[in-house]
Protein backbone atom coordinates (compact mmCIF):
# COMPACT_ATOMS: atom_id res chain seq x y z
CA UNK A 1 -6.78 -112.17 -117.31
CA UNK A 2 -7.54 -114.36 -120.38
CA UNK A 3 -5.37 -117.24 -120.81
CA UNK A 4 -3.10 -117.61 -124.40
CA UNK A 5 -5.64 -120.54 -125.57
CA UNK A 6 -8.61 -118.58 -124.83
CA UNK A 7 -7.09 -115.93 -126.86
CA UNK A 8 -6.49 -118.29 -129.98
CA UNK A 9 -9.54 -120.02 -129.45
CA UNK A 10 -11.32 -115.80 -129.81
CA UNK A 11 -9.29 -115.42 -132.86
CA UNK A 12 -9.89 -118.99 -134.61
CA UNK A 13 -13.66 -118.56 -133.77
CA UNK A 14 -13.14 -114.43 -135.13
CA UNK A 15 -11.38 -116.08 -138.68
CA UNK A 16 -14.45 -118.78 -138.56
CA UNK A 17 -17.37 -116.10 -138.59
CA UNK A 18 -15.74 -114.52 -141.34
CA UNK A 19 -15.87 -117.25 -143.84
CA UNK A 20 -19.27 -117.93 -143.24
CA UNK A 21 -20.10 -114.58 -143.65
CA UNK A 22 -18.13 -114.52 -147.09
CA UNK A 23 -20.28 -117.64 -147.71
CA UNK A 24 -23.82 -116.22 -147.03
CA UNK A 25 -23.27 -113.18 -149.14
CA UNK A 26 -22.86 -116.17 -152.26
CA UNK A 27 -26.38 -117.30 -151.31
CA UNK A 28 -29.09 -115.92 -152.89
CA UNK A 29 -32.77 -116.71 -151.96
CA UNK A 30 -35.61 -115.42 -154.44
CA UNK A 31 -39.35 -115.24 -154.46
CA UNK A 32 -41.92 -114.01 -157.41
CA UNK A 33 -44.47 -112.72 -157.72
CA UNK A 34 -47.20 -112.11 -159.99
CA UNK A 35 -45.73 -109.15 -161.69
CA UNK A 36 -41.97 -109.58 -160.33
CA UNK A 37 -39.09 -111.33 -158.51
CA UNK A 38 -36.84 -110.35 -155.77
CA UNK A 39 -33.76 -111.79 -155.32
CA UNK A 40 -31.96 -111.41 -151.66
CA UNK A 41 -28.45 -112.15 -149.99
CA UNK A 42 -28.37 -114.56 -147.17
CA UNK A 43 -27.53 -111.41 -145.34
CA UNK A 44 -30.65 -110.04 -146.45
CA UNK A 45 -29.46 -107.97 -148.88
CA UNK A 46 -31.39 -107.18 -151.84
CA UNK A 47 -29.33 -108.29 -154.72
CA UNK A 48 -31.91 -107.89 -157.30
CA UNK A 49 -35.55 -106.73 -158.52
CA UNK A 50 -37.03 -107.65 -161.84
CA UNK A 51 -40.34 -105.90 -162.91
CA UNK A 52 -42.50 -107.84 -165.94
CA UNK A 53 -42.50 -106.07 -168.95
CA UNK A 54 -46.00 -104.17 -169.26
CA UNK A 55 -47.09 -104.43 -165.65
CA UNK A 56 -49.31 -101.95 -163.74
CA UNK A 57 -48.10 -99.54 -161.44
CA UNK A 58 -50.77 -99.57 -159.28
CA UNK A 59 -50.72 -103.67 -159.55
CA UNK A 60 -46.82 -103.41 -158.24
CA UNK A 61 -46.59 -102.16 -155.09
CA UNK A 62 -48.37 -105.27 -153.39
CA UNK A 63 -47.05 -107.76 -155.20
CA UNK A 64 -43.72 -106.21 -154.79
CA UNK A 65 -44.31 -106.06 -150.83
CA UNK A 66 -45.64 -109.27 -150.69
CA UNK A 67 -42.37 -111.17 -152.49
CA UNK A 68 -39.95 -108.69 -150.74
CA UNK A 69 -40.92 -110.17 -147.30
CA UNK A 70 -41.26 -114.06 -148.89
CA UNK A 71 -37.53 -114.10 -149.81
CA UNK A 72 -36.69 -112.14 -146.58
CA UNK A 73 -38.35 -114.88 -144.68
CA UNK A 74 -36.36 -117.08 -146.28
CA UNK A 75 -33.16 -115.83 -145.78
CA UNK A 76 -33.55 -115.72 -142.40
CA UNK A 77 -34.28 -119.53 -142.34
């Protein structure tokens, strides 16, 4: 049987993991590239992509990869 504090110790900690996660959706990491930036969530969500006017398709992809995984890295830190 769990004891009353234990219980409002759950629920305090419950109210305290929400706020943070509140908080981490208001951070936003970024990395460019060389023909773009990517702008994530501290949940790792992508918030944003911005392409370079003029760029090459063919020239995207990578550099797109590459600063995709560079700001997911650093969310996670």
């Amino acid at each position: 049987m769990i004891s009353f504090s234990k219980a409002k110790d759950m629920f305090r900690l419950q109210r305290e993991a929400k706020k943070v996660k509140k908080e981490l959706a208001n951070i936003h990491v970024e990395a460019e590239g060389k023909y773009c930036q990517v702008v994530v969530s501290a949940e790792q969500e992508v918030v944003s992509i911005t392409i370079n006017p003029g760029t090459d398709i063919s020239l995207l992809a990578p550099d797109l990869k590459d600063a995709f995984n560079r700001a997911m890295k650093k969310a996670q830190v």
